[in-house]
Protein backbone atom coordinates (compact mmCIF):
# COMPACT_ATOMS: atom_id res chain seq x y z
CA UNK A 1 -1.41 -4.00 27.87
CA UNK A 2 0.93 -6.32 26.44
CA UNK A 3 -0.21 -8.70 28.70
CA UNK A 4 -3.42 -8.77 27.36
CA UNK A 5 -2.57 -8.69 23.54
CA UNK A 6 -0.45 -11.99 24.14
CA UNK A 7 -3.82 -13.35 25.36
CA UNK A 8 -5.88 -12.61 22.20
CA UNK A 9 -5.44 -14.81 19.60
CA UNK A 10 -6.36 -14.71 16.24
CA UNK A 11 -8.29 -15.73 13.45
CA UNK A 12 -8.70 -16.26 9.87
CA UNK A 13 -11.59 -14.35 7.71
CA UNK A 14 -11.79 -12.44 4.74
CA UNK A 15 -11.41 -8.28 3.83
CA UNK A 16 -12.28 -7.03 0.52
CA UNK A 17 -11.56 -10.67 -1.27
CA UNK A 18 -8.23 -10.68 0.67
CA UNK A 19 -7.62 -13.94 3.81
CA UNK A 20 -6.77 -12.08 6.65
CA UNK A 21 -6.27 -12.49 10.52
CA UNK A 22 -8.51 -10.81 12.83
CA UNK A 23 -7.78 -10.47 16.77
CA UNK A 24 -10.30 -12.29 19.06
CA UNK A 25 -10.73 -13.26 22.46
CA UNK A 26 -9.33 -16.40 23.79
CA UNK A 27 -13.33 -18.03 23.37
CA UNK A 28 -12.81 -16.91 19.86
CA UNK A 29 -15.07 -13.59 19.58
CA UNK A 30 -13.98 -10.53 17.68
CA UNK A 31 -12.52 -8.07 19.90
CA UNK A 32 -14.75 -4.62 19.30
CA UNK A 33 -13.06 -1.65 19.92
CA UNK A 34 -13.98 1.67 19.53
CA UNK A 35 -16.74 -0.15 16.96
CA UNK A 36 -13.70 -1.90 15.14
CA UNK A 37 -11.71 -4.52 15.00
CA UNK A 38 -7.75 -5.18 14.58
CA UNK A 39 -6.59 -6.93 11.33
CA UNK A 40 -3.58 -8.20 9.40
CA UNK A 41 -2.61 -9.56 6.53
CA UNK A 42 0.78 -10.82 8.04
CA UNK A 43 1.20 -11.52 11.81
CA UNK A 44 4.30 -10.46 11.71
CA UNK A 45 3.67 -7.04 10.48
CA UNK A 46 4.58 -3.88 12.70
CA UNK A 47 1.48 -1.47 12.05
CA UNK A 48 -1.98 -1.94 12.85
CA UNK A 49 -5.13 -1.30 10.92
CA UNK A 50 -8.93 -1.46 12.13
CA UNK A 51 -12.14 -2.03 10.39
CA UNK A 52 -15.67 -2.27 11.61
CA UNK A 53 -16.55 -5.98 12.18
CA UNK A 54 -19.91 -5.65 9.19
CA UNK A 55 -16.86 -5.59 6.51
CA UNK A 56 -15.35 -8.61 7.33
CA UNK A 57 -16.68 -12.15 6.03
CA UNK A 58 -16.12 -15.79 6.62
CA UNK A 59 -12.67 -16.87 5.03
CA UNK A 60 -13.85 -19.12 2.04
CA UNK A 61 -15.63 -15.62 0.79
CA UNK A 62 -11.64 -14.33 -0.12
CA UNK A 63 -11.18 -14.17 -3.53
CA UNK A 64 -8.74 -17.74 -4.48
CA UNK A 65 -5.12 -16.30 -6.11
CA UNK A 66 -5.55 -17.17 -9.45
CA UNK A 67 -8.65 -16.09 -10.15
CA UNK A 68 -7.78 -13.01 -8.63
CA UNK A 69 -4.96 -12.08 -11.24
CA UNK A 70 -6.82 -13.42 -14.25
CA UNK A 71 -9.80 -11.04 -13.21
CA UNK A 72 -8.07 -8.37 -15.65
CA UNK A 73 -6.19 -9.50 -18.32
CA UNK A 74 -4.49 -6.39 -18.33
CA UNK A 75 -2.94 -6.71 -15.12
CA UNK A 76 -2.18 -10.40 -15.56
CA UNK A 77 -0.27 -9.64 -18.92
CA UNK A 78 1.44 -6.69 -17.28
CA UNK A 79 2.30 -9.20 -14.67
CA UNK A 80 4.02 -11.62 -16.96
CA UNK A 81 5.86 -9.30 -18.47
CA UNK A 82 8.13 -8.30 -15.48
CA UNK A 83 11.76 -8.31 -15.86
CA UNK A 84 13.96 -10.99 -13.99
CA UNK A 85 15.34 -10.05 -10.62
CA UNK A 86 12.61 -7.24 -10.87
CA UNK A 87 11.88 -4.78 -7.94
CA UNK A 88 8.53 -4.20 -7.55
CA UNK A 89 6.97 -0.81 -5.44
CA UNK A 90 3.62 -0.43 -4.38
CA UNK A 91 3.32 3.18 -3.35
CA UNK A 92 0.08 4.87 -1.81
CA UNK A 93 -0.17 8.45 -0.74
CA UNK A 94 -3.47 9.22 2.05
CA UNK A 95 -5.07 12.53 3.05
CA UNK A 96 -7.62 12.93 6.00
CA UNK A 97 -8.85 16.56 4.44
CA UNK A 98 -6.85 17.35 1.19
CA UNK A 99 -5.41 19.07 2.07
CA UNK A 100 -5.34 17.86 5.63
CA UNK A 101 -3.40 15.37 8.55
CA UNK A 102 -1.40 12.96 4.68
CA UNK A 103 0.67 9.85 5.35
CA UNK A 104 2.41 7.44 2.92
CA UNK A 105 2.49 3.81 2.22
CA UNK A 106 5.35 1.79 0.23
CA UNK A 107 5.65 -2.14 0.01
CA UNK A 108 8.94 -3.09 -1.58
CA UNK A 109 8.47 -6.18 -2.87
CA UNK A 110 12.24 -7.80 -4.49
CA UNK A 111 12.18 -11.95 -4.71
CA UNK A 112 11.58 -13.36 -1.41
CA UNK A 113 12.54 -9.71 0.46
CA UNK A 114 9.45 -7.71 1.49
CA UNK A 115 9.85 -3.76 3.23
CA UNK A 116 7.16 -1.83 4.22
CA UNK A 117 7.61 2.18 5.49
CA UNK A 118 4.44 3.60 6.80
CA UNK A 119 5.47 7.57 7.20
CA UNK A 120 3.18 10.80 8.27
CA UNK A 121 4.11 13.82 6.23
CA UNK A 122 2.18 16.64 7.69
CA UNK A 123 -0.48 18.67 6.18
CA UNK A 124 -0.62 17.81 2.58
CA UNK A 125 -2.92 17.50 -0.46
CA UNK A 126 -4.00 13.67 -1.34
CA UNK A 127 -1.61 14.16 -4.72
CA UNK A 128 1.36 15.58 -3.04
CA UNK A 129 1.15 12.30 -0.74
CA UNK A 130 1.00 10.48 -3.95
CA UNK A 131 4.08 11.99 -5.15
CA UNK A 132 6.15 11.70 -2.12
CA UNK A 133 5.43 8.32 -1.52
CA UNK A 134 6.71 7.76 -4.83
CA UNK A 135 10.07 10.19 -4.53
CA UNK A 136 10.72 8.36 -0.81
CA UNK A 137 10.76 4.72 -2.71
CA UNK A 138 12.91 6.06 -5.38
CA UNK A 139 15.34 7.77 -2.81
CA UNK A 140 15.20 4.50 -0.50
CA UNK A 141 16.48 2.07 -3.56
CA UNK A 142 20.14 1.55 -3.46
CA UNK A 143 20.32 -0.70 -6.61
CA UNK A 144 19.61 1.59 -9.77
CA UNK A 145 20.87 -1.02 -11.74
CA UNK A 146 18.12 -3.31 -11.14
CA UNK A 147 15.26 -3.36 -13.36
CA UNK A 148 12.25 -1.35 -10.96
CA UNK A 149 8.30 -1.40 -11.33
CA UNK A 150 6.35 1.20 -9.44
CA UNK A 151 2.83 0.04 -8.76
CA UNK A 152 0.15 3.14 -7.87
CA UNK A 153 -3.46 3.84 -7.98
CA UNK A 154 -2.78 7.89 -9.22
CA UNK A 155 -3.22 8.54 -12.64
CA UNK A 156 -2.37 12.41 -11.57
CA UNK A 157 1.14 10.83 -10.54
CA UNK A 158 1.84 8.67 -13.55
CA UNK A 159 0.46 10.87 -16.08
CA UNK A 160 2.97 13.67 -14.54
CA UNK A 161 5.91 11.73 -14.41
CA UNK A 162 5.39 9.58 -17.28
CA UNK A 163 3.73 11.85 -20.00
CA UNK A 164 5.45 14.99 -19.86
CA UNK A 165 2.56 16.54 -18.84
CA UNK A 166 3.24 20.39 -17.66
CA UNK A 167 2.79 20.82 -14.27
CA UNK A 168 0.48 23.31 -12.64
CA UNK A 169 0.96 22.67 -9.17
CA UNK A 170 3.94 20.58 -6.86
CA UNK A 171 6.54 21.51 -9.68
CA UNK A 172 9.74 21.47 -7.28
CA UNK A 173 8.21 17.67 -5.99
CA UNK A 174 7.58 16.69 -9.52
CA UNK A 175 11.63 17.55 -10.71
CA UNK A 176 13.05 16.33 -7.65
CA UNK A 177 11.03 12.69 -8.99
CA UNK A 178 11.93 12.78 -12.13
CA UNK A 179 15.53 13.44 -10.94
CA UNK A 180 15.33 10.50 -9.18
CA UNK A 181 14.25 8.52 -12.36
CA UNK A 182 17.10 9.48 -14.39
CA UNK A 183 19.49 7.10 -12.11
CA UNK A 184 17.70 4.21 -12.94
CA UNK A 185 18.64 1.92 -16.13
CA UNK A 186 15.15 0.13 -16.05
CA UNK A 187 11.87 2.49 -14.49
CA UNK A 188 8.58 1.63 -15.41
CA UNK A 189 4.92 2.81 -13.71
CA UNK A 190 1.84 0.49 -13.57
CA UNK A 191 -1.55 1.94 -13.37
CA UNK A 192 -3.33 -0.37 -10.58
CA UNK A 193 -7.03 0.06 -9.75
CA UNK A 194 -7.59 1.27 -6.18
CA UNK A 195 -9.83 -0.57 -3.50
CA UNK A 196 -10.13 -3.88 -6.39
CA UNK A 197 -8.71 -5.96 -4.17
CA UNK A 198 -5.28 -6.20 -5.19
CA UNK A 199 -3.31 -7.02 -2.10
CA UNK A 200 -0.43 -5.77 -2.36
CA UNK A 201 -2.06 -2.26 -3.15
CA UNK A 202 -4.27 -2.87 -0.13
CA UNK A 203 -1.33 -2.81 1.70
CA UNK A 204 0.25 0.05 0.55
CA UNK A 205 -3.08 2.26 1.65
CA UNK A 206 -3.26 0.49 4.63
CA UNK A 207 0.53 2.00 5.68
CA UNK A 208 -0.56 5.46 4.45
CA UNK A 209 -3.57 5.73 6.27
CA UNK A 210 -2.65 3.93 9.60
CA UNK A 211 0.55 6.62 9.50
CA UNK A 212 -2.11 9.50 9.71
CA UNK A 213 -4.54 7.41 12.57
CA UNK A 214 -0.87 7.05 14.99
CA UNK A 215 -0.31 10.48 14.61
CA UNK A 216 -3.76 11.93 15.38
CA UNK A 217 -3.26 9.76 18.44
């Protein structure tokens, strides 16, 4: 099997705006299967995630970097206004039933450094994935000094952890987070839009949900 991966080789196209590399025969065709094709963003990644070959597109369809982050000024501002020496956390909770099979997905992102943990969780609700992937980041940071901004798609998650709001539901998972907080000299949250193309976020779902697929295998 490994054999025959070393063979393939890969190629450049484009996912949802973002350049990626898709695996292909040594002539250069996609290799189909199961009805989908392998992809990564980085070759050097350690997790796999397949797509049916219709949502892929030629390479000069990706969207170009900066006119990716001006497309909301919001984010772009929110962007330039990161701290120095600033950790940032993109954290993405999956859930193949919610409540059903729930991974998580966490790109740590600090200068140069990148870390990605792609974990299955059991049987869980979508938001308790969101939650836990953000309480596993927190507990996985050793510098609380540092000044740390946690990217997420859940407004259920950031409204809970950063409005007071009075839980209903997941109340021991919501004080064991905001436990975690309280260590930190510098925590912030940053509402990202899901599935917009934002890479980095793209990631993060990508871990979650290829932590459930390995696990139903």
């Amino acid at each position: 099997m490994n054999d025959q991966h070393h063979a393939n080789s890969w190629k450049r196209m484009s996912f949802k705006g973002n350049k990626v590399w898709v695996e292909t025969d040594p002539d250069g065709n996609l290799m189909v299967k199961k009805e989908k094709v392998l992809i990564k963003y980085n070759l050097k990644q350690d997790y796999e995630y397949r797509v049916k070959p219709e949502s892929l597109n030629p390479v000069d369809q990706a969207v170009p970097a900066k006119r990716k982050s001006t497309k909301s000024t919001k984010k772009s501002g929110r962007e330039a206004s990161l701290p120095d020496n600033c950790i940032k956390i993109y954290t993405d909770g999956a859930s193949s039933g919610n409540p059903g099979p729930s991974g998580i997905g966490i790109l740590f992102i600090h200068g140069e450094n990148k870390k990605e943990i792609s974990k299955y969780i059991g049987t869980a609700t979508n938001n308790i994935a969101e939650l836990t992937a953000i309480k596993v980041a927190l507990e996985e940071l050793k510098r609380v000094d540092l000044p740390v901004r946690i990217f997420s798609d859940s407004s259920y998650a950031i409204g809970l952890l950063t409005k007071n709001w009075k839980p209903k539901k997941n109340q021991t998972l919501i004080f064991q987070i905001r436990t975690l907080m309280n260590k930190f000299s510098d925590l912030a949250f940053i509402k990202v839009k899901g599935h917009s193309g934002i890479k980095e976020n793209e990631i993060a779902d990508f871990l979650a949900t290829s932590s459930i697929k390995k696990d139903l295998l």
